[in-house]
PDB file of N, CA and C in Angstrom:
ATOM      1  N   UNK A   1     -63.639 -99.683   1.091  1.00  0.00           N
ATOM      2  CA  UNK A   1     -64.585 -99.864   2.194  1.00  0.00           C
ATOM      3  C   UNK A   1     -64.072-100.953   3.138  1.00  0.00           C
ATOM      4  N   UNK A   2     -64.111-100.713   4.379  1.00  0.00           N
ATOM      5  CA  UNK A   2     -63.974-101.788   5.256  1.00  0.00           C
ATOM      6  C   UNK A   2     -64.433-103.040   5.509  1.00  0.00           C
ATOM      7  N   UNK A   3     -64.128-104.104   5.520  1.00  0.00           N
ATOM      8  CA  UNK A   3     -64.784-105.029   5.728  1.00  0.00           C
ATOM      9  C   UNK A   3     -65.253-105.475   7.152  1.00  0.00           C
ATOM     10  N   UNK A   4     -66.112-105.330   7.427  1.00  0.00           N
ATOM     11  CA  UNK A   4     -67.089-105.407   8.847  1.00  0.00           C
ATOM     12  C   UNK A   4     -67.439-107.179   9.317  1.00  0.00           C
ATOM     13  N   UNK A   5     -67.413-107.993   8.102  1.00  0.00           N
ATOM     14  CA  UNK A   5     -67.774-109.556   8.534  1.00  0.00           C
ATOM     15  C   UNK A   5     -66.751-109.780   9.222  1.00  0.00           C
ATOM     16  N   UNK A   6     -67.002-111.154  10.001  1.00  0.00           N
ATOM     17  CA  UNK A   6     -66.725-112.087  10.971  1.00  0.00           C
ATOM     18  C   UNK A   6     -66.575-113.351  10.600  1.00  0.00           C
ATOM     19  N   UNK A   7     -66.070-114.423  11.027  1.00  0.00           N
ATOM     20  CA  UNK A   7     -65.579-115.487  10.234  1.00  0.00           C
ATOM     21  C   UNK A   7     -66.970-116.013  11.087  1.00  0.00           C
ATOM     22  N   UNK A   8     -67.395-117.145  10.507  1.00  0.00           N
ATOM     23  CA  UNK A   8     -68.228-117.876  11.309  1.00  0.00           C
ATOM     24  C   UNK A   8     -67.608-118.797  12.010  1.00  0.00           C
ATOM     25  N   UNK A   9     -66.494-119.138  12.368  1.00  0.00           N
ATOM     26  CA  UNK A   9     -65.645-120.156  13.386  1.00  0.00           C
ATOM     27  C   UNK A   9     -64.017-119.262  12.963  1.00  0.00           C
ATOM     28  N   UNK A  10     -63.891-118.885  14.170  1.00  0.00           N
ATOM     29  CA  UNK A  10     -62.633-117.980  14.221  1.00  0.00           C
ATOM     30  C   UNK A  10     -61.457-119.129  14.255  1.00  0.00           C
ATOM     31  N   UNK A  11     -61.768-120.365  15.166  1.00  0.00           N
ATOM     32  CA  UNK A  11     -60.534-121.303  15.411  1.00  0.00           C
ATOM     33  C   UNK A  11     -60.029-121.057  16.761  1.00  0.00           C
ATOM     34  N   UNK A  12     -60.416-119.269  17.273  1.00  0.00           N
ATOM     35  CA  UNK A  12     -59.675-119.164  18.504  1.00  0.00           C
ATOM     36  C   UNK A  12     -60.697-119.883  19.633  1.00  0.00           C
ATOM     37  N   UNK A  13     -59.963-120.043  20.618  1.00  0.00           N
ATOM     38  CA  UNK A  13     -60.323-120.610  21.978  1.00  0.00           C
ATOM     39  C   UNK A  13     -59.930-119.184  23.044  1.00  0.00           C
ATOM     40  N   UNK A  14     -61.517-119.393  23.889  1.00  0.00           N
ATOM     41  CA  UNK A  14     -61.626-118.685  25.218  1.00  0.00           C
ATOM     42  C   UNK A  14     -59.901-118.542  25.871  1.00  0.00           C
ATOM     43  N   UNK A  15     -59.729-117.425  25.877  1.00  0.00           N
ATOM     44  CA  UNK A  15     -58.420-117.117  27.179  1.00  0.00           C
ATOM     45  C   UNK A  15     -58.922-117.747  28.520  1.00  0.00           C
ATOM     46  N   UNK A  16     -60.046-117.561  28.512  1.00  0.00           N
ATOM     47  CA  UNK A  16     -60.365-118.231  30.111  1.00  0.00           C
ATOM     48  C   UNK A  16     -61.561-118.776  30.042  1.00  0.00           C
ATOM     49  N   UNK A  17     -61.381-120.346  29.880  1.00  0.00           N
ATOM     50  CA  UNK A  17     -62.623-121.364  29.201  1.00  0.00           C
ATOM     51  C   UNK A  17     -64.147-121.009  30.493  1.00  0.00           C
ATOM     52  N   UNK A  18     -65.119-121.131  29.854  1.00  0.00           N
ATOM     53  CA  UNK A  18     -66.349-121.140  31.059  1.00  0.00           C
ATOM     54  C   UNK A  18     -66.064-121.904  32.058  1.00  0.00           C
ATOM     55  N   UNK A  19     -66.306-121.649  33.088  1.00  0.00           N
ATOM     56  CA  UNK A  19     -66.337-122.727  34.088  1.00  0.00           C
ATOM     57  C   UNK A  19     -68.268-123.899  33.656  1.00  0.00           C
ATOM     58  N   UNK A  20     -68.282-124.434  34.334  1.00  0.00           N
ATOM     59  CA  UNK A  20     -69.521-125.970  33.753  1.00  0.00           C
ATOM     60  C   UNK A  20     -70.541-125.317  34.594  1.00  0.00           C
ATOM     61  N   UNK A  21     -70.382-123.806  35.738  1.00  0.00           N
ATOM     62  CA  UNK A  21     -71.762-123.588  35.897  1.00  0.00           C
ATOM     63  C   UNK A  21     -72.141-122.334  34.838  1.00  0.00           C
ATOM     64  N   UNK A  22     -71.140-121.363  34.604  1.00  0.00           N
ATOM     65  CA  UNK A  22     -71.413-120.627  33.107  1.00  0.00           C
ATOM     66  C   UNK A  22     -71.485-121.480  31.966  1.00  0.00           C
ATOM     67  N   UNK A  23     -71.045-122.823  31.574  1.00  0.00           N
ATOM     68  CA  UNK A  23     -71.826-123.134  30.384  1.00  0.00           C
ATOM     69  C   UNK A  23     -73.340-123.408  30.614  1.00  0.00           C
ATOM     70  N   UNK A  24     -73.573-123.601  32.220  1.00  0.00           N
ATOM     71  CA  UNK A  24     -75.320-124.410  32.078  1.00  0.00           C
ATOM     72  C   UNK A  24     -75.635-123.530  32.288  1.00  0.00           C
ATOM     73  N   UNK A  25     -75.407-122.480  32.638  1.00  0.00           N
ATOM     74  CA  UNK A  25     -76.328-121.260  32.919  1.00  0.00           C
ATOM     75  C   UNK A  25     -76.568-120.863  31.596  1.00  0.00           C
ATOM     76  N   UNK A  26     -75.853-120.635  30.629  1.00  0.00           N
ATOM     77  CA  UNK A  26     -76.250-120.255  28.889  1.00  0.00           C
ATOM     78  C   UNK A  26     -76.909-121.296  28.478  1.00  0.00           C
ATOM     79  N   UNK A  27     -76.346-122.601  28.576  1.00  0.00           N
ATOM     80  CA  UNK A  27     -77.198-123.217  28.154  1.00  0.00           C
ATOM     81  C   UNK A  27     -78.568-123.617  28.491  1.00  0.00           C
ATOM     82  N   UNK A  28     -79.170-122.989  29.976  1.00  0.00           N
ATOM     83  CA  UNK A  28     -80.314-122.903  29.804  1.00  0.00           C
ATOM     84  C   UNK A  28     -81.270-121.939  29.689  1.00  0.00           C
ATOM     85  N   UNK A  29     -80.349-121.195  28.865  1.00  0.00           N
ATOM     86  CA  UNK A  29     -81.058-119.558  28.870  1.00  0.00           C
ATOM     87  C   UNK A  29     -81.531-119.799  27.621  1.00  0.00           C
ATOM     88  N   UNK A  30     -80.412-120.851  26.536  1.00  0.00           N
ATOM     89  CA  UNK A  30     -80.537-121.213  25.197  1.00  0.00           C
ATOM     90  C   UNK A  30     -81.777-122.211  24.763  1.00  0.00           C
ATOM     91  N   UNK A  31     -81.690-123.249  25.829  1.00  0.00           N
ATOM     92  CA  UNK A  31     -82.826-123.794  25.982  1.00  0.00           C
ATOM     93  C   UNK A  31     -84.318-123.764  26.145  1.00  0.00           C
ATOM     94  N   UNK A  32     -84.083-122.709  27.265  1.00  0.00           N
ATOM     95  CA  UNK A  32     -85.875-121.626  27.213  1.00  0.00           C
ATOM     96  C   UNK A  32     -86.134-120.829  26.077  1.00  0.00           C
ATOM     97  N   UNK A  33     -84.998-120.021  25.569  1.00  0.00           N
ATOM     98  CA  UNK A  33     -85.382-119.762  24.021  1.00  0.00           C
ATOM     99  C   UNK A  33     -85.845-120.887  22.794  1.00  0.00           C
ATOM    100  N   UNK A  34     -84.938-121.881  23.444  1.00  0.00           N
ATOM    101  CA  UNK A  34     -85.197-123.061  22.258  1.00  0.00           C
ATOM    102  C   UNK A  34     -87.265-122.885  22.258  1.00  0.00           C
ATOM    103  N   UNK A  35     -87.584-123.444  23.518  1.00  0.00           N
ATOM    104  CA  UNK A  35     -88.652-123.841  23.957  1.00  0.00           C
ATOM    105  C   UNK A  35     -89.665-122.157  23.478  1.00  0.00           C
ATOM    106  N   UNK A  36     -89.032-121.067  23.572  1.00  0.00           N
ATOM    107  CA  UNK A  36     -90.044-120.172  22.855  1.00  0.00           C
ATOM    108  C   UNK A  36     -90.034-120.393  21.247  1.00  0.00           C
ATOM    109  N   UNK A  37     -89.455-120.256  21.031  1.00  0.00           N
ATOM    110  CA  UNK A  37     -89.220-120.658  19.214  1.00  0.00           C
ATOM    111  C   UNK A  37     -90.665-121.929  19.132  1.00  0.00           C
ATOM    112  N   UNK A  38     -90.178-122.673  19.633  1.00  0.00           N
ATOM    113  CA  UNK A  38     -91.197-123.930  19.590  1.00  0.00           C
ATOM    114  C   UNK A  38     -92.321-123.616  19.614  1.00  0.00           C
ATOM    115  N   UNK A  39     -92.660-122.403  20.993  1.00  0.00           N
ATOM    116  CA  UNK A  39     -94.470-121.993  20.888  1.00  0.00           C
ATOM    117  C   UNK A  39     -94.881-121.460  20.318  1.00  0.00           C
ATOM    118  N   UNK A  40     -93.877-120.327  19.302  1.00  0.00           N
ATOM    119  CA  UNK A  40     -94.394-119.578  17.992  1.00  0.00           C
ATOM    120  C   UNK A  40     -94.498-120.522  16.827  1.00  0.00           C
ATOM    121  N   UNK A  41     -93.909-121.547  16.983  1.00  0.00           N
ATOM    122  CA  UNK A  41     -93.901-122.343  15.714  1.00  0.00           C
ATOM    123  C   UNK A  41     -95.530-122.862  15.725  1.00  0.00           C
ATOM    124  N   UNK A  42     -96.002-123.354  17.233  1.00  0.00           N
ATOM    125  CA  UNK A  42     -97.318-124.056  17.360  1.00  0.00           C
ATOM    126  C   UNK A  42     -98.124-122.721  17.081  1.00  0.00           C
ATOM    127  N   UNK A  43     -97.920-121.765  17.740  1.00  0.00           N
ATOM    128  CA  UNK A  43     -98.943-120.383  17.664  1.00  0.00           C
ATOM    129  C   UNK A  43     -99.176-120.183  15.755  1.00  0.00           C
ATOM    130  N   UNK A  44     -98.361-120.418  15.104  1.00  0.00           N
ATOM    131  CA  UNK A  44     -98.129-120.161  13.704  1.00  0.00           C
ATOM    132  C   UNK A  44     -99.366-121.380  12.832  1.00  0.00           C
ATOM    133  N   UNK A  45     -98.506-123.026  13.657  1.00  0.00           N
ATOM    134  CA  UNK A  45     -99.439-123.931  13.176  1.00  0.00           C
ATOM    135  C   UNK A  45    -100.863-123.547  13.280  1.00  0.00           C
ATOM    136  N   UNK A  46    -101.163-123.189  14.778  1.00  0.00           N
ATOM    137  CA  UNK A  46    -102.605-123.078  15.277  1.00  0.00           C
ATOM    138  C   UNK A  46    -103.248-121.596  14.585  1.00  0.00           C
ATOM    139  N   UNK A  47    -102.447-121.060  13.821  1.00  0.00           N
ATOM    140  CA  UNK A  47    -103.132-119.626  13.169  1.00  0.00           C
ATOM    141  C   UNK A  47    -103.668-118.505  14.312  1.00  0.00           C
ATOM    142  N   UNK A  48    -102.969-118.630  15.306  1.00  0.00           N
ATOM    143  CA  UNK A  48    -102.809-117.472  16.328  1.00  0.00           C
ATOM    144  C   UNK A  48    -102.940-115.884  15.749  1.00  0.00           C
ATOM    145  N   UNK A  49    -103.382-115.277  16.686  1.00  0.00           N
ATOM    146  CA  UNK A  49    -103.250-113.819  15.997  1.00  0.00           C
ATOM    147  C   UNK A  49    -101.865-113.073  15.751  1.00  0.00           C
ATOM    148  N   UNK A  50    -101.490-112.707  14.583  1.00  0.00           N
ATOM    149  CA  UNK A  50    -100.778-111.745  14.127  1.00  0.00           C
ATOM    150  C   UNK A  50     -99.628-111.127  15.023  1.00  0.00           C
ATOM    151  N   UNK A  51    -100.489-110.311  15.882  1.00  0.00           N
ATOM    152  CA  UNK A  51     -99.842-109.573  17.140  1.00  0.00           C
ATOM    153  C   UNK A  51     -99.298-110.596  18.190  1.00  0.00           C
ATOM    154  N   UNK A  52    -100.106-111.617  18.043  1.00  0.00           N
ATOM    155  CA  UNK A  52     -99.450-112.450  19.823  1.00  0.00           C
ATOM    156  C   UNK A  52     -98.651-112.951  18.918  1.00  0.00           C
ATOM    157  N   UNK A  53     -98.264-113.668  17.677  1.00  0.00           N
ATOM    158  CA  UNK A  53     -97.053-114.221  17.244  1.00  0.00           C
ATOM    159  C   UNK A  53     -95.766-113.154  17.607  1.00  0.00           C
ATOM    160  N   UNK A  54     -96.191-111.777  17.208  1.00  0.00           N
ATOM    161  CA  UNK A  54     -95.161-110.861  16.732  1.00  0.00           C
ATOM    162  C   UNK A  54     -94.916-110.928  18.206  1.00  0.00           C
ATOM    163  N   UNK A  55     -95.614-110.238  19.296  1.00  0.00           N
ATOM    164  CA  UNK A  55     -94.876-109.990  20.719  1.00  0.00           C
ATOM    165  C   UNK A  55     -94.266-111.077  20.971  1.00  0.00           C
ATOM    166  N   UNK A  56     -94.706-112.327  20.600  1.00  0.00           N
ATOM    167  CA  UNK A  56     -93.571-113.612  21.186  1.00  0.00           C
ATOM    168  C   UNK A  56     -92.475-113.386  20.771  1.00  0.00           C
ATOM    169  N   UNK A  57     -92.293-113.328  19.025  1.00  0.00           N
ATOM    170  CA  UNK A  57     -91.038-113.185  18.492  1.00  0.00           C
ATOM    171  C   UNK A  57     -90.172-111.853  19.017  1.00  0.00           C
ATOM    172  N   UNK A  58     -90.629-111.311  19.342  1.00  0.00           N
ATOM    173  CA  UNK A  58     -90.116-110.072  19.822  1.00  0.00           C
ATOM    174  C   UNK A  58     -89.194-110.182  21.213  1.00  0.00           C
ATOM    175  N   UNK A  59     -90.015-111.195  21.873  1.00  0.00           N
ATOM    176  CA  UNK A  59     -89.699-111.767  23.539  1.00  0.00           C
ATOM    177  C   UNK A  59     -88.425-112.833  22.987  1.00  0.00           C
ATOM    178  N   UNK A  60     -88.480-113.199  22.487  1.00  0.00           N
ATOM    179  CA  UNK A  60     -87.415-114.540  21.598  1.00  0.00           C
ATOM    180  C   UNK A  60     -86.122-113.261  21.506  1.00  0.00           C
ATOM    181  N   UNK A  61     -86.200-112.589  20.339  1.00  0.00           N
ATOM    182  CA  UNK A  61     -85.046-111.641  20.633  1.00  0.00           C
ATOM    183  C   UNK A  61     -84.358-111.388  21.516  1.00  0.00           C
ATOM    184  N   UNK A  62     -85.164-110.419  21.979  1.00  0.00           N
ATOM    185  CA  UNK A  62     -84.706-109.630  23.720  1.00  0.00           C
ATOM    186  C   UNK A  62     -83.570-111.385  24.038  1.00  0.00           C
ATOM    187  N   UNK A  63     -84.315-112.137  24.451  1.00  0.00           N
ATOM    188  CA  UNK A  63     -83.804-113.457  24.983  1.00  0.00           C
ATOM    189  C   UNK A  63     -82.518-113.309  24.412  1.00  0.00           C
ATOM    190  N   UNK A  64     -82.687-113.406  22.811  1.00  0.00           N
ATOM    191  CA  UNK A  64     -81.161-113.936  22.594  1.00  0.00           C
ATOM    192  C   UNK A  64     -80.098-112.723  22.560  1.00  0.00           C
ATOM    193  N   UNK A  65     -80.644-111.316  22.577  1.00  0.00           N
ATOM    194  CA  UNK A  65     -79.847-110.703  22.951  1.00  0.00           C
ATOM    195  C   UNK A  65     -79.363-110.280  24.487  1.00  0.00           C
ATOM    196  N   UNK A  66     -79.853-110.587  25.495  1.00  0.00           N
ATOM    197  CA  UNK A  66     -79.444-110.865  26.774  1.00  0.00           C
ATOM    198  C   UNK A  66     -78.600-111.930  26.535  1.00  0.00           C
ATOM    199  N   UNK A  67     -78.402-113.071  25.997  1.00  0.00           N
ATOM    200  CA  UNK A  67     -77.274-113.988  26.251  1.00  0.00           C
ATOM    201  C   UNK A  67     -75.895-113.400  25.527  1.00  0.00           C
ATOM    202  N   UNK A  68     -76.249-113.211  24.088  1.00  0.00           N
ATOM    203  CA  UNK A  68     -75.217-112.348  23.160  1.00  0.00           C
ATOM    204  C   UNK A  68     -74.597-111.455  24.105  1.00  0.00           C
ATOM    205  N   UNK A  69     -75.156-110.541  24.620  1.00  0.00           N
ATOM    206  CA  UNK A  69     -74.462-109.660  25.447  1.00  0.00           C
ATOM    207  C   UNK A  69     -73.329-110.117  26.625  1.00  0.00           C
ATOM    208  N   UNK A  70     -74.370-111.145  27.095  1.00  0.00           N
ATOM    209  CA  UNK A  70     -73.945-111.719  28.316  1.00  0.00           C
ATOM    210  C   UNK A  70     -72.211-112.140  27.993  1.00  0.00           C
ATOM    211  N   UNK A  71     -72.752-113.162  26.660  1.00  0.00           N
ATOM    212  CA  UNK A  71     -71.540-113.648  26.116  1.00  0.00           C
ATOM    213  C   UNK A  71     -69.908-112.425  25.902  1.00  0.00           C
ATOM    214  N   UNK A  72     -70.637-111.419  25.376  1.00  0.00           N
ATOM    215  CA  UNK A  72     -69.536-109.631  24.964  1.00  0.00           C
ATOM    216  C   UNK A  72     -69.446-109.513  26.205  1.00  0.00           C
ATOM    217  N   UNK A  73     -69.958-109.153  26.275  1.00  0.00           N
ATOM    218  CA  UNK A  73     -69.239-108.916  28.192  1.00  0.00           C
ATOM    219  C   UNK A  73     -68.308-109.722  28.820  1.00  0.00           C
ATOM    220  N   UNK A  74     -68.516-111.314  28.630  1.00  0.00           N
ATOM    221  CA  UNK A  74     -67.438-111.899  29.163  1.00  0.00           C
ATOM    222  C   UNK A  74     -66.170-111.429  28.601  1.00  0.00           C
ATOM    223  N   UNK A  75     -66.404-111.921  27.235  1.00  0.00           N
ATOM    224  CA  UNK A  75     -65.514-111.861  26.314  1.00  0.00           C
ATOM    225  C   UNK A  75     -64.637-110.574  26.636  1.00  0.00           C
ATOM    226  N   UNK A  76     -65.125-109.277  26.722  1.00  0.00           N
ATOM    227  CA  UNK A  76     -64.247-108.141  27.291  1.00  0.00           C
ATOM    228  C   UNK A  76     -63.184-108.456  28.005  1.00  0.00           C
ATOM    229  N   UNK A  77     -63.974-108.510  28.771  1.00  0.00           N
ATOM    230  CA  UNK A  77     -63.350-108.756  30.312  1.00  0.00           C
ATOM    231  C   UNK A  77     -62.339-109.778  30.385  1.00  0.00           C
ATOM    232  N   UNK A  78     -62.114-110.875  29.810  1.00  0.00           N
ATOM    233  CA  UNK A  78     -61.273-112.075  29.660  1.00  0.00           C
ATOM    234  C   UNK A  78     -60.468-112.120  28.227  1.00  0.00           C
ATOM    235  N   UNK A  79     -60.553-111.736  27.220  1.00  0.00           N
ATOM    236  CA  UNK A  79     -60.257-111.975  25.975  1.00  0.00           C
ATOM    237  C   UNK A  79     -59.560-111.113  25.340  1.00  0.00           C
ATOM    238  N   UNK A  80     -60.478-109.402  25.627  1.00  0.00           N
ATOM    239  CA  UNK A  80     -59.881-108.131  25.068  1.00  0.00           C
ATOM    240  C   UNK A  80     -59.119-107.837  26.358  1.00  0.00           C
ATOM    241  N   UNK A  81     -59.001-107.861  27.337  1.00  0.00           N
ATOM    242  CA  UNK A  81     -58.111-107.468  28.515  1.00  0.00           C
ATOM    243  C   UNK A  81     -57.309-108.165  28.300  1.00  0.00           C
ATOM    244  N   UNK A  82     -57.225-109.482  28.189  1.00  0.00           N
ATOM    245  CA  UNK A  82     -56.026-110.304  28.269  1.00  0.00           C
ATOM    246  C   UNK A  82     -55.089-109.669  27.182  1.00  0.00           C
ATOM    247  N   UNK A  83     -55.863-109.300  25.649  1.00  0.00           N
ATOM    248  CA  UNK A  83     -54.934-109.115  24.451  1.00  0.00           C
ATOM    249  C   UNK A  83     -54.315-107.397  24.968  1.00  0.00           C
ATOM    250  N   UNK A  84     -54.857-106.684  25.266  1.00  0.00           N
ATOM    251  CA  UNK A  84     -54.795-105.447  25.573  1.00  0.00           C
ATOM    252  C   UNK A  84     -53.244-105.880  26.413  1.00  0.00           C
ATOM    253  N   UNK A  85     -53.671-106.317  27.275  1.00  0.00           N
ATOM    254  CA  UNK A  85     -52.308-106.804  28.291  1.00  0.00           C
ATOM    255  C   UNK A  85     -50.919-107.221  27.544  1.00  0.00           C
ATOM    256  N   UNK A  86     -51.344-108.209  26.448  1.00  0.00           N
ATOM    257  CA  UNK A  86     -50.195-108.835  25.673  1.00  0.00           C
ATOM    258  C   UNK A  86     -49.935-107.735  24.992  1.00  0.00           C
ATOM    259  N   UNK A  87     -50.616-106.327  24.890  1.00  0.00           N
ATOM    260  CA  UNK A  87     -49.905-105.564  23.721  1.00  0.00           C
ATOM    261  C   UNK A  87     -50.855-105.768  22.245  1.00  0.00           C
ATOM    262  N   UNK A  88     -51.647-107.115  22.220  1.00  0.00           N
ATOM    263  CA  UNK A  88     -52.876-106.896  20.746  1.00  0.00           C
ATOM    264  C   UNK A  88     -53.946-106.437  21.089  1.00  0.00           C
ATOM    265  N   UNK A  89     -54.270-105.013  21.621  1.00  0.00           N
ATOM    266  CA  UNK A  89     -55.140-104.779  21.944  1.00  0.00           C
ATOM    267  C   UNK A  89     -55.940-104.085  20.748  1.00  0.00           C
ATOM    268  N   UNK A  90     -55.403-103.527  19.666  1.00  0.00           N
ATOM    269  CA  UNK A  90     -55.910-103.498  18.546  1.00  0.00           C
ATOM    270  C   UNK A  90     -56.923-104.345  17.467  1.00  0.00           C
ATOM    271  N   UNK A  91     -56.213-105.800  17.414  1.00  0.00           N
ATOM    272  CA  UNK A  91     -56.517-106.089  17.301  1.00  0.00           C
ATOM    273  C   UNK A  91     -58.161-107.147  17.249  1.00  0.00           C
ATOM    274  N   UNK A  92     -57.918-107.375  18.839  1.00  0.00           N
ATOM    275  CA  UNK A  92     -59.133-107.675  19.740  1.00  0.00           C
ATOM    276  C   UNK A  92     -60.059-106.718  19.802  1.00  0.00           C
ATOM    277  N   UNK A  93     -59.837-105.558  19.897  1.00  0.00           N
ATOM    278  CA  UNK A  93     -61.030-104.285  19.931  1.00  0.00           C
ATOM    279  C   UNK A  93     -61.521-104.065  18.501  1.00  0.00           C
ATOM    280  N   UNK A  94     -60.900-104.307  17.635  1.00  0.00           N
ATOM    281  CA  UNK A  94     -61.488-103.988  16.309  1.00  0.00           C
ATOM    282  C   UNK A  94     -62.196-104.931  16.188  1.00  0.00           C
ATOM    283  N   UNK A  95     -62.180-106.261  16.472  1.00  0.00           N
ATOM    284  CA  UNK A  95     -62.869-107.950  16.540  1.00  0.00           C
ATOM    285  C   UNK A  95     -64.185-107.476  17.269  1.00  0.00           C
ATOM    286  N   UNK A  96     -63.972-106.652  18.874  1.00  0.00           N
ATOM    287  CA  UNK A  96     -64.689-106.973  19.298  1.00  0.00           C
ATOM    288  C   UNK A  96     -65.873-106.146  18.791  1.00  0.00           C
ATOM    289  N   UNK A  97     -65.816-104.528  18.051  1.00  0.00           N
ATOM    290  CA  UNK A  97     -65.987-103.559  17.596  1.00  0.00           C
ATOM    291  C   UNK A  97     -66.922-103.883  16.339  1.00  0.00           C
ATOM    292  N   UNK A  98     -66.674-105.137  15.582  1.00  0.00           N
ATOM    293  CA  UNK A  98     -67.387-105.939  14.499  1.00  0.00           C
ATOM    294  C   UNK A  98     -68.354-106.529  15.179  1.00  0.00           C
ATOM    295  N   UNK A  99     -68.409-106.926  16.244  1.00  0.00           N
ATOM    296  CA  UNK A  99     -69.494-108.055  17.299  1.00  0.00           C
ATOM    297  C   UNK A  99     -70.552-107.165  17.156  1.00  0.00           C
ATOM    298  N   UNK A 100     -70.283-106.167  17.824  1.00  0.00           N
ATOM    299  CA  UNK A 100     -71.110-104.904  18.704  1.00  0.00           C
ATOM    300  C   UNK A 100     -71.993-104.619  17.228  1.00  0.00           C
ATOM    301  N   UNK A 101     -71.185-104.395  16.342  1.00  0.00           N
ATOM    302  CA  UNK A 101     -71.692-104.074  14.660  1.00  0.00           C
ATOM    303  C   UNK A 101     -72.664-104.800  14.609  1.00  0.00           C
ATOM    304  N   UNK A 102     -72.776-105.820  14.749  1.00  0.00           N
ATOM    305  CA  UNK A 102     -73.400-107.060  14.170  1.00  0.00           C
ATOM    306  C   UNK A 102     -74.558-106.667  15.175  1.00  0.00           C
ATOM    307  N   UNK A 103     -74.228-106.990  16.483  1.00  0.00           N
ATOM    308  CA  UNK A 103     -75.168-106.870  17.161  1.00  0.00           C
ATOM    309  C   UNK A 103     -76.211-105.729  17.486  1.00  0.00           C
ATOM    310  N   UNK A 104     -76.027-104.662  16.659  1.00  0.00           N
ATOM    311  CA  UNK A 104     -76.723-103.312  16.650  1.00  0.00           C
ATOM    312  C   UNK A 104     -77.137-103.477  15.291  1.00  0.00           C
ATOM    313  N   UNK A 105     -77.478-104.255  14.567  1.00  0.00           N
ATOM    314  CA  UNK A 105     -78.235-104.356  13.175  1.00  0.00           C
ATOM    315  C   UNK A 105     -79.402-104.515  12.705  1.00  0.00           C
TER     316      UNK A 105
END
């Protein structure tokens, strides 16, 4: 059977680092998620209903999968193109091919 995991710290570095307005732009996409997490945590303390916890958590997702994506997408475009270019394009697509895995789970 194949093995489908991912290292949790690969070691590699961006082919083409964020520029400082793509890191603040994630990072405040990460941040407003931070800040939903936080209101389900109070909605949870305060014994909120059932359903409004669940649609929050639900809204929390979506969130972090719009950035995840955001993130694969770069990554394509800069990372698997670049390797594709050098000739490891195998490699990188099977990497990136495990992401997508992960992220459809």
């Amino acid at each position: 059977m194949e093995d489908n995991t991912l290292p949790e710290n690969s070691g590699k570095k961006p082919v083409k680092p964020r520029t400082n307005e793509e890191k603040q732009a994630v990072i405040n996409r990460l941040k407003r998620i931070e800040g939903q997490v936080r209101g389900v945590q109070k909605m949870v303390e305060e014994d909120r209903y059932c359903v409004d916890t669940l649609i929050q958590i639900s809204a929390i997702n979506k969130a972090l999968n719009r950035v995840g994506y955001s993130l694969m997408e770069r990554h394509t475009h800069h990372c698997v193109a670049s390797a594709i270019r050098k000739g490891e394009g195998e490699e990188a697509i099977d990497e990136l091919m495990k992401v997508v895995q992960q992220f459809s789970k």
